[in-house]
C-alpha atoms as a PDB file:
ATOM      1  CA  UNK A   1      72.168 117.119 131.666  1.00  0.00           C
ATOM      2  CA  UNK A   2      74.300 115.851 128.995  1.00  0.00           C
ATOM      3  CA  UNK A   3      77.812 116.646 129.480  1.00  0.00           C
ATOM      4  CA  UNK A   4      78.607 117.381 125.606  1.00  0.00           C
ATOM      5  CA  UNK A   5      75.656 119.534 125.199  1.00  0.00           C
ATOM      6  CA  UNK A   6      75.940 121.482 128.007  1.00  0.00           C
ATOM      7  CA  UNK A   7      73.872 124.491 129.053  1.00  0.00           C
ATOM      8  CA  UNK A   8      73.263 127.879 127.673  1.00  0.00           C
ATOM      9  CA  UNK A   9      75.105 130.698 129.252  1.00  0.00           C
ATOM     10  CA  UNK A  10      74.982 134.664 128.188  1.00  0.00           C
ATOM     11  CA  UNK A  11      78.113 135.284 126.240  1.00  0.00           C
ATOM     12  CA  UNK A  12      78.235 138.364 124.685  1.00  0.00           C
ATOM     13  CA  UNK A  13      74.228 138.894 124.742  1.00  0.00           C
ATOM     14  CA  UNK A  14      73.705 136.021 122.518  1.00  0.00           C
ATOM     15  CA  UNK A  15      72.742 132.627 124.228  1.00  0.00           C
ATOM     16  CA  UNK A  16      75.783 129.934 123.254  1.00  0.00           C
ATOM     17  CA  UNK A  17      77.449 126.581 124.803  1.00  0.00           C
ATOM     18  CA  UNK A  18      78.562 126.549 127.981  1.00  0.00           C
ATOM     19  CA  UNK A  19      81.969 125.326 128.103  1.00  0.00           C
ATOM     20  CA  UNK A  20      83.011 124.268 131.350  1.00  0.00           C
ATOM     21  CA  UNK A  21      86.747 125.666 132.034  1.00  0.00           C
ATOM     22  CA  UNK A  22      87.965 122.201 134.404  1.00  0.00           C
ATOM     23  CA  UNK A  23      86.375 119.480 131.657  1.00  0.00           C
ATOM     24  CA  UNK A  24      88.167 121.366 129.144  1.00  0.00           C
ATOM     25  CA  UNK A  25      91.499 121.952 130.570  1.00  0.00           C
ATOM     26  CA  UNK A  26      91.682 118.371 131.654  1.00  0.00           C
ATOM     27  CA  UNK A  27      90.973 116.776 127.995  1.00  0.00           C
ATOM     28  CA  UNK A  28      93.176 119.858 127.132  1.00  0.00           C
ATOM     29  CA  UNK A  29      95.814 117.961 129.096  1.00  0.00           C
ATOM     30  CA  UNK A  30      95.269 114.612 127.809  1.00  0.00           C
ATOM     31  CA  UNK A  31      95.628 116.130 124.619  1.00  0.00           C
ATOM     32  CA  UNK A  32      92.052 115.768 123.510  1.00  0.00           C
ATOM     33  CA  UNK A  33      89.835 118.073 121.814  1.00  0.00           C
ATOM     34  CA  UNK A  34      88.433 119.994 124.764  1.00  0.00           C
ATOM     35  CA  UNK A  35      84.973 120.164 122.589  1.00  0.00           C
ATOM     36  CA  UNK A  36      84.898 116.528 121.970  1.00  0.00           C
ATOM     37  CA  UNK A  37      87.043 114.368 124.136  1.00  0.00           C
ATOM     38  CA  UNK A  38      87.814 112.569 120.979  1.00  0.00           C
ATOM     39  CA  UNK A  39      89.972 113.972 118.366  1.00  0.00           C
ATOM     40  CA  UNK A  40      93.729 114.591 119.043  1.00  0.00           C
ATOM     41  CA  UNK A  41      94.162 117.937 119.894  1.00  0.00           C
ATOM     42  CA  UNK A  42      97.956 117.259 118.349  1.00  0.00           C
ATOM     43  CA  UNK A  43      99.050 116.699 114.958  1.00  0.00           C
ATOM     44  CA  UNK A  44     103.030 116.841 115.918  1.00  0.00           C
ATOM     45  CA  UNK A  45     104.899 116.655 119.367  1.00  0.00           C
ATOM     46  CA  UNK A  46     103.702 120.505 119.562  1.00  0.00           C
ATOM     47  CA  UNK A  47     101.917 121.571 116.351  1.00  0.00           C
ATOM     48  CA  UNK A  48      97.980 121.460 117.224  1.00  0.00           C
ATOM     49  CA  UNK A  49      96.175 120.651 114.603  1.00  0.00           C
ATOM     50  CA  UNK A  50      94.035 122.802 112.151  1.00  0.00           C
ATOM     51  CA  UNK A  51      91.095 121.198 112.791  1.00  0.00           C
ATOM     52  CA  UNK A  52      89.253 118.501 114.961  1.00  0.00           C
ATOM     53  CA  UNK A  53      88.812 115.099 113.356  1.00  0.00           C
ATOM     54  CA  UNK A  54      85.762 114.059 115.326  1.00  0.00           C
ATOM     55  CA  UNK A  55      83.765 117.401 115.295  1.00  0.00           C
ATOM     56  CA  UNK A  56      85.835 119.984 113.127  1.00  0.00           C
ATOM     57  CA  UNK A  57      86.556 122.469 116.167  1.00  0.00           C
ATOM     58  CA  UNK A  58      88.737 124.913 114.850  1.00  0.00           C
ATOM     59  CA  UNK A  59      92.156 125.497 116.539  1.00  0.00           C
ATOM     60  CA  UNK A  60      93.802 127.808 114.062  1.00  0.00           C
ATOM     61  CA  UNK A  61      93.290 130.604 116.278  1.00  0.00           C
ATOM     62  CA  UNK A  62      94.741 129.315 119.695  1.00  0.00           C
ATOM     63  CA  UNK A  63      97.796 131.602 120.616  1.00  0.00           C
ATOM     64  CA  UNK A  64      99.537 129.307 123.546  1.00  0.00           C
ATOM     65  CA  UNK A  65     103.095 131.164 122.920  1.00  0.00           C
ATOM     66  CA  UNK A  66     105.319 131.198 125.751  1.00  0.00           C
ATOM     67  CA  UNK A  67     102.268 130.434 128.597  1.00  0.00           C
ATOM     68  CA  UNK A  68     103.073 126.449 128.116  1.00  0.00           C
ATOM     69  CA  UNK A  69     107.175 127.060 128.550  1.00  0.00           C
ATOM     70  CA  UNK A  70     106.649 129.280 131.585  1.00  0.00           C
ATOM     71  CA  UNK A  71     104.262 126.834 133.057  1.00  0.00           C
ATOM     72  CA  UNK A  72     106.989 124.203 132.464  1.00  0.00           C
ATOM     73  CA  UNK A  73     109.681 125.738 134.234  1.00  0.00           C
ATOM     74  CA  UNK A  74     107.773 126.645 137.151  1.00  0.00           C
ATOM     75  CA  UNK A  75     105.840 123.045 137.688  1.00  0.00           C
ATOM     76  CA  UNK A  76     109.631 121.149 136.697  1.00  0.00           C
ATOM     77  CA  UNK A  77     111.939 123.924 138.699  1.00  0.00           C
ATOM     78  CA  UNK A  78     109.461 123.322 142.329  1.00  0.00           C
ATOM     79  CA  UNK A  79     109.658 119.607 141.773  1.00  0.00           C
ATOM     80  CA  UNK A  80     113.101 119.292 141.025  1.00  0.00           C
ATOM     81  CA  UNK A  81     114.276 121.754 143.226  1.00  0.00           C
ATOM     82  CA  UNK A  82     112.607 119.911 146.030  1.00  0.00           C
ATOM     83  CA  UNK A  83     114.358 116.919 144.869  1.00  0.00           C
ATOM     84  CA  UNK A  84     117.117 118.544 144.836  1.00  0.00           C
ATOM     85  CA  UNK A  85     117.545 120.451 148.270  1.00  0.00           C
ATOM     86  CA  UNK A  86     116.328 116.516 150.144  1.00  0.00           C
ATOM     87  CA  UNK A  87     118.655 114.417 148.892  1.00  0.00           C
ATOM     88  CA  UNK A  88     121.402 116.629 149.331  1.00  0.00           C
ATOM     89  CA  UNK A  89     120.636 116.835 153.209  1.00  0.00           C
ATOM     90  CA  UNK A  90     120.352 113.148 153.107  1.00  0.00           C
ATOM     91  CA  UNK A  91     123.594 112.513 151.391  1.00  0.00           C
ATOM     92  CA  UNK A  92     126.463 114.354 150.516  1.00  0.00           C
ATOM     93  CA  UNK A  93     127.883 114.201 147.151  1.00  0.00           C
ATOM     94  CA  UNK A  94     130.073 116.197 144.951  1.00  0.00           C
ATOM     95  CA  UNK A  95     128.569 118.512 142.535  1.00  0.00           C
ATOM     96  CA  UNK A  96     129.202 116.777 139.499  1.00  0.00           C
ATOM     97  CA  UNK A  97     127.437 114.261 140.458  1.00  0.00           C
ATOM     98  CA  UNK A  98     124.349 116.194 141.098  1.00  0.00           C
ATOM     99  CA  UNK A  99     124.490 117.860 138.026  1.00  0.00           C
ATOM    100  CA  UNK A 100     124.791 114.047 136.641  1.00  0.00           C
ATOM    101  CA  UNK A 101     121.188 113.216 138.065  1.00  0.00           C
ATOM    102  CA  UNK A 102     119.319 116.571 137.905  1.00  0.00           C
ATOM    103  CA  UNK A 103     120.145 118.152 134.464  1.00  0.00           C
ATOM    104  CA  UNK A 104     119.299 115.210 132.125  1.00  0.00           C
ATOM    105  CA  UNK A 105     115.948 114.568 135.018  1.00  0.00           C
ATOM    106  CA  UNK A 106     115.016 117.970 134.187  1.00  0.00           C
ATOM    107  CA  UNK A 107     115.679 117.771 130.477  1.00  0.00           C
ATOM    108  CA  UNK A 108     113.348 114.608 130.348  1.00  0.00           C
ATOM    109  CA  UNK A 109     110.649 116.281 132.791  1.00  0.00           C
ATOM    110  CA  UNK A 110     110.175 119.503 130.815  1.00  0.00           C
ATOM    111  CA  UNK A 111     110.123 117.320 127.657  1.00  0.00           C
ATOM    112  CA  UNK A 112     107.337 115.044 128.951  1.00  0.00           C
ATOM    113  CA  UNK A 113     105.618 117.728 130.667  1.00  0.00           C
ATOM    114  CA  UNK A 114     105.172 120.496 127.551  1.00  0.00           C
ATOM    115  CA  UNK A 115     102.735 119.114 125.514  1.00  0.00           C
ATOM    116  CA  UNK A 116     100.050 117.802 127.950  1.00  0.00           C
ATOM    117  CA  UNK A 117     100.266 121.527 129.707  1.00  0.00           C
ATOM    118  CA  UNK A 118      99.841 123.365 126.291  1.00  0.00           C
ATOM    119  CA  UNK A 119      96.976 121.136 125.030  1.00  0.00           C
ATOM    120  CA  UNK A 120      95.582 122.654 129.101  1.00  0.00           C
ATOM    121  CA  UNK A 121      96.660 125.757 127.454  1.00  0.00           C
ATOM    122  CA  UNK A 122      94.246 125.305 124.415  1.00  0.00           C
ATOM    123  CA  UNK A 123      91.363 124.163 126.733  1.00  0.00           C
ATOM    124  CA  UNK A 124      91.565 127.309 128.517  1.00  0.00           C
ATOM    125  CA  UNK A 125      91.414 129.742 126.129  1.00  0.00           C
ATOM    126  CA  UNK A 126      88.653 127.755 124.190  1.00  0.00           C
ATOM    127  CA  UNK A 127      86.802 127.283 127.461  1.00  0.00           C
ATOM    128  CA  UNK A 128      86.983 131.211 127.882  1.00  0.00           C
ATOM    129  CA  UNK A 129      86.369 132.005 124.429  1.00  0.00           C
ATOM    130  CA  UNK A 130      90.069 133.792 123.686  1.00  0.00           C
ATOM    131  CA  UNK A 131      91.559 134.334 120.346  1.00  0.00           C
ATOM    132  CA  UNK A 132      88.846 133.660 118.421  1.00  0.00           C
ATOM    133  CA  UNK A 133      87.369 130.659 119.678  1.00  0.00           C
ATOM    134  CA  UNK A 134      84.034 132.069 120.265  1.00  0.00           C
ATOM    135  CA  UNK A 135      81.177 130.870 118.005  1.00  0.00           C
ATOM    136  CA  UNK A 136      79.401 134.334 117.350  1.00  0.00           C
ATOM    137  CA  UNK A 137      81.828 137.391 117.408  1.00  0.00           C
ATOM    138  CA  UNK A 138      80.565 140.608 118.702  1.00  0.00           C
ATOM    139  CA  UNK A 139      78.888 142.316 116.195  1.00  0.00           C
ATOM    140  CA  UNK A 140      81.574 145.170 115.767  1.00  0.00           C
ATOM    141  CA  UNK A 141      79.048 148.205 113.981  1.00  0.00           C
ATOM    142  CA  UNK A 142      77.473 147.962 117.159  1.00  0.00           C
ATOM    143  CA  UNK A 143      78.499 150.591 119.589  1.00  0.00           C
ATOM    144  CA  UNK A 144      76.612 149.336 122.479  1.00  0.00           C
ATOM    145  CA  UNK A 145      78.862 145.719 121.952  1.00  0.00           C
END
């Protein structure tokens, strides 16, 4: 099976694209177009882009908000923590100096680490169809939908 063509799933009654949520998420995080692979997913250090270059996937209606910044401080606070708490059983050194190495690592690791996890972000709500990212909308007259 081709991986861009993917298989049909039932979405909504209507047969559409699969779109698998781990390919998507990880071109998400290289900051890819989680359709294509291709196309930058990012037009500015975090503005997405309107539109895909390569196939014209539409990310006006991604709504990332505050999932990437939460995301951020969680993966960087574990890390650094860890960091943290080791090498201050291993050697003993004044506060200041701590605060020397882990505030401007932690400045530099949130900053490097935002954009790849919000382009993730985008993948995974157009792998799951949020926000309008579906192809057919549920027909709305329809009570039954």
């Amino acid at each position: 099976m081709d991986e861009r063509a993917g298989s049909t799933i039932k979405y909504g009654g209507e047969g559409v694209p699969e779109r698998p949520l781990g390919r998507s998420i990880k071109r998400g995080l290289a900051c890819r177009c989680p359709n294509c692979g291709d196309g930058r997913l990012f037009r500015a250090f975090l503005k997405p882009v309107d539109h895909c270059a390569v196939c014209g996937e539409d990310y006006r209606p991604q709504r990332a908000d505050d999932l990437p910044a939460y995301l951020v401080i969680v993966v960087v606070g574990h890390v650094l923590m860890t960091g943290y708490l080791l090498t201050d059983m291993l050697w003993r050194v004044s506060p200041f100096v701590h605060m020397a190495i882990w505030i401007p690592l932690a400045v530099l690791t949130a900053i490097a680490t935002v954009q790849p996890i919000k382009g993730g972000v985008i993948g995974l709500q157009w792998a799951y169809r949020m926000h309008g990212f579906a192809n057919q909308e549920p027909d709305r007259s329809d009570p039954s939908a």
